[in-house]
N, C-alpha and C. Protein backbone atom coordinates (compact mmCIF):
# COMPACT_ATOMS: atom_id res chain seq x y z
N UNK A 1 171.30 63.81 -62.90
CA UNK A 1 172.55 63.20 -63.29
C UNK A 1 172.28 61.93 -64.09
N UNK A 2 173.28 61.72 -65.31
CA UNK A 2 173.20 60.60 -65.73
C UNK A 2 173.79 59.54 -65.69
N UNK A 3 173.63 58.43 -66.18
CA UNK A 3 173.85 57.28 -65.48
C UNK A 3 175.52 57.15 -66.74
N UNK A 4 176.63 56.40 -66.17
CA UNK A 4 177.84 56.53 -67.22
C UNK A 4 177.43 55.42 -68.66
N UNK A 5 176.77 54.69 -68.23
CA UNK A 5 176.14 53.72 -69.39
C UNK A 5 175.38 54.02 -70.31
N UNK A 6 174.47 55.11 -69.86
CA UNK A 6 173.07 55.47 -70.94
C UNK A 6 173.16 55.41 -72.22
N UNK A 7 174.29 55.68 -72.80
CA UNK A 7 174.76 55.51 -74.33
C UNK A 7 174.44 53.75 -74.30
N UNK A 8 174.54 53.14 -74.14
CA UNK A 8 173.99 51.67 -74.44
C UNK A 8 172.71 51.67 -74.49
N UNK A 9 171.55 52.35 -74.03
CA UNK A 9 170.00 52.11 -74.72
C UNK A 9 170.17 52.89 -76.05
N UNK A 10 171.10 53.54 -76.32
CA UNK A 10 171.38 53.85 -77.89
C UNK A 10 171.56 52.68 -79.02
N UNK A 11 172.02 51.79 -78.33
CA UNK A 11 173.27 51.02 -79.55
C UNK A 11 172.56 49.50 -80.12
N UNK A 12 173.16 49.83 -81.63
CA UNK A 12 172.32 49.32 -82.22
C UNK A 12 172.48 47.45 -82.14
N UNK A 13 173.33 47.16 -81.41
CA UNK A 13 173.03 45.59 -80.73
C UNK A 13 171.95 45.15 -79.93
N UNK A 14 171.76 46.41 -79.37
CA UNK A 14 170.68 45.43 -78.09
C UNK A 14 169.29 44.71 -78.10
N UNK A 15 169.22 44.95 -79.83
CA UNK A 15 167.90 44.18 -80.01
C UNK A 15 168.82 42.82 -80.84
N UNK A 16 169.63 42.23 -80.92
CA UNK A 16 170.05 40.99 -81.78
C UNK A 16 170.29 39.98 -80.51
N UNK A 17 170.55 38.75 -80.99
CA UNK A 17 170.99 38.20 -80.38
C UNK A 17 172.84 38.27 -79.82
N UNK A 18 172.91 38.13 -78.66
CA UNK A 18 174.03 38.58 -77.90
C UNK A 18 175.20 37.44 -78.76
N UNK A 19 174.59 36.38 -78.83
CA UNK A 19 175.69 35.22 -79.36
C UNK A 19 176.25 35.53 -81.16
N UNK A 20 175.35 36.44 -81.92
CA UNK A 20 176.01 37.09 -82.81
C UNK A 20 177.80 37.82 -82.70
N UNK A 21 178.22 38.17 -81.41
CA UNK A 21 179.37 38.59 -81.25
C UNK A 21 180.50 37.82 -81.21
N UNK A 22 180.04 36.43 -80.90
CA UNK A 22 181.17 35.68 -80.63
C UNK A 22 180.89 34.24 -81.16
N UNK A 23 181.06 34.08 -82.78
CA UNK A 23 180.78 33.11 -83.41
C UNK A 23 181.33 33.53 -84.94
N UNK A 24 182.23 32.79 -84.73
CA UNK A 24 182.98 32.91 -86.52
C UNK A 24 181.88 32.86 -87.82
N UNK A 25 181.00 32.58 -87.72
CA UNK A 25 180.20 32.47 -88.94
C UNK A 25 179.52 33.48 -89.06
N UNK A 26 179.04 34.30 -88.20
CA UNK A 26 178.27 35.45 -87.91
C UNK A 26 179.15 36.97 -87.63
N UNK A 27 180.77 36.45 -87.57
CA UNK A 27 181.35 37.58 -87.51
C UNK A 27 181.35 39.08 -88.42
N UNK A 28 180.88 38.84 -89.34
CA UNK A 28 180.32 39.46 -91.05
C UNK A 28 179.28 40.45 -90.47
N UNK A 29 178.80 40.08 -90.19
CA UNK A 29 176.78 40.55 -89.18
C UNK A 29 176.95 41.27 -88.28
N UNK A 30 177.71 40.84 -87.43
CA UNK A 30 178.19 41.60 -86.40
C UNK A 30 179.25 42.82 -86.46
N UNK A 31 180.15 42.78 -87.22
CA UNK A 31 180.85 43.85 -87.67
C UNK A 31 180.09 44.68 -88.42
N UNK A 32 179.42 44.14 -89.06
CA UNK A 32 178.01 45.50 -90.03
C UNK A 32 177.04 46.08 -88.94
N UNK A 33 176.63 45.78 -88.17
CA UNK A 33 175.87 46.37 -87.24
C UNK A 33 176.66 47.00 -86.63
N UNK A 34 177.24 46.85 -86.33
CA UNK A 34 178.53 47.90 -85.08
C UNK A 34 179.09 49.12 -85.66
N UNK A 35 179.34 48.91 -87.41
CA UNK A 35 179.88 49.93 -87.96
C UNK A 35 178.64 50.84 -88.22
N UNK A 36 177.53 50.45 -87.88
CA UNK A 36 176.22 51.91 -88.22
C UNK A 36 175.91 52.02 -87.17
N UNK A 37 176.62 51.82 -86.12
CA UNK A 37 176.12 52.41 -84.76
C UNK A 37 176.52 53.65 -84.12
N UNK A 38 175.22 54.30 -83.56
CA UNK A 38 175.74 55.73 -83.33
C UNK A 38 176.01 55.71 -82.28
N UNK A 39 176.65 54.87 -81.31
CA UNK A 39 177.46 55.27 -80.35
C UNK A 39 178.38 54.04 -80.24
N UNK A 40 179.14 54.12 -81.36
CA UNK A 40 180.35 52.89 -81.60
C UNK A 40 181.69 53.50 -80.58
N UNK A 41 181.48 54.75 -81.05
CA UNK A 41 183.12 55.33 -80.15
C UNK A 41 182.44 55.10 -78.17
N UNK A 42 181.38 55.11 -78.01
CA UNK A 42 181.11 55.08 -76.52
C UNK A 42 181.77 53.31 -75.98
N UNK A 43 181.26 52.57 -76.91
CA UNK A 43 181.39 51.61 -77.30
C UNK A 43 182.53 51.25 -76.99
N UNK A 44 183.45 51.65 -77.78
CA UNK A 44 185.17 50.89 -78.01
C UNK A 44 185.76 52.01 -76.24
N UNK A 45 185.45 52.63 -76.37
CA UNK A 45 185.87 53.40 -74.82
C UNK A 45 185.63 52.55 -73.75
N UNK A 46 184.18 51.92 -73.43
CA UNK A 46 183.94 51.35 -72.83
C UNK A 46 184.65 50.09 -72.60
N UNK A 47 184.82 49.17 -73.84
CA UNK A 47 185.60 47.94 -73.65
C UNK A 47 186.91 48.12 -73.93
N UNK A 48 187.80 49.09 -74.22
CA UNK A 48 189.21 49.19 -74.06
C UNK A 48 189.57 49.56 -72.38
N UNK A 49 188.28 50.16 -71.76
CA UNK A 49 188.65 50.38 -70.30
C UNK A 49 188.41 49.44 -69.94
N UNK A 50 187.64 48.37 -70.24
CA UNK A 50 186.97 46.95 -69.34
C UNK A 50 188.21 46.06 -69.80
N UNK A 51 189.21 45.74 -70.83
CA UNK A 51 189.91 44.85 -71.35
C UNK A 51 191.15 45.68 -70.66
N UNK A 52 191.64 46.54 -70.41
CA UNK A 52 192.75 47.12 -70.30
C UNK A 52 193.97 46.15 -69.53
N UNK A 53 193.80 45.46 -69.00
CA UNK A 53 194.85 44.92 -68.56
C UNK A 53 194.74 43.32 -68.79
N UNK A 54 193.67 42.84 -69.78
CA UNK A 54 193.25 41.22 -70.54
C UNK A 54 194.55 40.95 -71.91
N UNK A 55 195.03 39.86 -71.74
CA UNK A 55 196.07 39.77 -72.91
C UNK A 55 195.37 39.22 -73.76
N UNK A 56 195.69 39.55 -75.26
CA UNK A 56 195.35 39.69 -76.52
C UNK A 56 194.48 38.03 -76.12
N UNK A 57 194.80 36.71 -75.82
CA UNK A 57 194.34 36.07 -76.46
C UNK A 57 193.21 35.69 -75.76
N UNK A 58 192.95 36.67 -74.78
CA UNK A 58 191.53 37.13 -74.03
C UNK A 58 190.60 37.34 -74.16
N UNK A 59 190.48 38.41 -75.23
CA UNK A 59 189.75 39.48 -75.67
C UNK A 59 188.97 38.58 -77.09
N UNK A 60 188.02 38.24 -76.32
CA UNK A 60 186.99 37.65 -77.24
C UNK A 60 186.14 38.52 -77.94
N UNK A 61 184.91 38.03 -78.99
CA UNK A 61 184.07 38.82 -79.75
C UNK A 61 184.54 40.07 -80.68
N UNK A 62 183.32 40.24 -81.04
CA UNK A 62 183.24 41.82 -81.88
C UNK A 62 182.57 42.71 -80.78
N UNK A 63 183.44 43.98 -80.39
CA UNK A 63 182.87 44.68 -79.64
C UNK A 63 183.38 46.22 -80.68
N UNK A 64 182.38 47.41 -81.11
CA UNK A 64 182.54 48.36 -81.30
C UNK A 64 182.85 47.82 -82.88
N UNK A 65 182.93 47.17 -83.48
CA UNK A 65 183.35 46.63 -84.70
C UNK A 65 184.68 45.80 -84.94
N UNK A 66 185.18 45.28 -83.79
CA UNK A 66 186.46 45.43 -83.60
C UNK A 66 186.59 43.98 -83.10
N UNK A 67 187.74 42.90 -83.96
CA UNK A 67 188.10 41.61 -82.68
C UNK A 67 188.88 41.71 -81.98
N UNK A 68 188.83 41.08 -80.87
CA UNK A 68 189.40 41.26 -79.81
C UNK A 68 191.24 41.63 -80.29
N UNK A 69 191.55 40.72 -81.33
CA UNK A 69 192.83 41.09 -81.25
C UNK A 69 192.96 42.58 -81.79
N UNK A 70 192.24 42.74 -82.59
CA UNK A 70 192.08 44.39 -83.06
C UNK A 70 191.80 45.47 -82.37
N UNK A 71 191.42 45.29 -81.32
CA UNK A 71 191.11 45.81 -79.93
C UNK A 71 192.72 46.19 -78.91
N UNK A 72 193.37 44.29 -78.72
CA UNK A 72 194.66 44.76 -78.33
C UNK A 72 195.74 45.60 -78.70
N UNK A 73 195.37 45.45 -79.97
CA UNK A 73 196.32 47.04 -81.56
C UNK A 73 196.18 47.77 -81.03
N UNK A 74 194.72 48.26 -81.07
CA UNK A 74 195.00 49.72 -80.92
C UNK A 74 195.27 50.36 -79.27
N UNK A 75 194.95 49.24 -78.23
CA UNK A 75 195.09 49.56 -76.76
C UNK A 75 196.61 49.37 -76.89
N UNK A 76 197.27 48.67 -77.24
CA UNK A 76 198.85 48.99 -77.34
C UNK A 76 199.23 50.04 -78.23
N UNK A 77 199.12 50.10 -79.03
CA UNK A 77 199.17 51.68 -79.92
C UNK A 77 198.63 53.06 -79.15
N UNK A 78 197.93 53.15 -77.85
CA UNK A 78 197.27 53.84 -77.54
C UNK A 78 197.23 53.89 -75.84
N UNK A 79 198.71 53.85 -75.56
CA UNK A 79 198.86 53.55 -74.11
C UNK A 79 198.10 54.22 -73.00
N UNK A 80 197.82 53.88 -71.89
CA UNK A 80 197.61 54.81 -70.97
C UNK A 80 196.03 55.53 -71.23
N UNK A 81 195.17 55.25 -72.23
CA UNK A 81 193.74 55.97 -72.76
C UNK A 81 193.14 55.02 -72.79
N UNK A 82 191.89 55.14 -72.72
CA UNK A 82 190.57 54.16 -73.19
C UNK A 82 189.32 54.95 -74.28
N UNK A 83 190.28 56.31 -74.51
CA UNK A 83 189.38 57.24 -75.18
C UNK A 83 190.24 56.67 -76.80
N UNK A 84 189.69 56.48 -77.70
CA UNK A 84 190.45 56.03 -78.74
C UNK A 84 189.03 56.50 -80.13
N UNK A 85 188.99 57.46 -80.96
CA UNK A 85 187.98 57.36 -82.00
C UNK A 85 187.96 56.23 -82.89
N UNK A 86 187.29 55.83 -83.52
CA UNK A 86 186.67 54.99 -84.88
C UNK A 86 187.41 55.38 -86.04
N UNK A 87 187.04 56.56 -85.98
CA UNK A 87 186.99 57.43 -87.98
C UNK A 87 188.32 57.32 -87.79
C-alpha cells in the first residue's frame, strides 16, 4: 500500500528553497516551477483540501501555481470538491 502523499517525492519544489513560496519578489520563480510540475494537479488537491474551510485572506503563498487568493476562486467556484484540474 501506498502512502496518500508519495506524489510529493515527485514535485518539482522540494529541492528549492521553501521561502521561494511566500515572498513577493520571488513570486515569478515560484509560479514557473509549479507550472512544469508533474504532479501540480496532486498538488492543488492537496491544498484545496488542507485550506477548505481558511478565508481568502489566509491562504498564503504559491501552492500548485496558484495565490492563495486564486486558490479561494476556484474552491468557491468549485464547492463541496478538492479534486479541481489545472489544464
Amino acid at each position: 500500500m501506498t502512502a496518500v502523499r508519495d506524489w510529493e517525492a515527485l514535485s518539482a519544489c522540494q529541492w528549492h528553497d521553501p521561502d521561494l513560496w511566500f515572498t513577493d519578489r520571488t513570486r515569478g520563480r515560484a509560479i514557473a516551477i509549479c507550472v512544469g510540475c508533474l504532479v501540480r494537479e496532486e498538488c492543488l488537491t492537496a491544498v484545496l483540501a488542507r485550506e477548505e474551510s481558511v478565508p481568502k485572506a489566509r491562504r498564503q503563498g504559491i501552492a500548485a501555481g496558484l495565490t492563495g487568493a486564486q486558490r479561494w476562486e476556484l474552491a468557491r467556484k468549485n464547492p463541496g470538491t478538492s479534486e479541481v484540474r489545472t489544464e
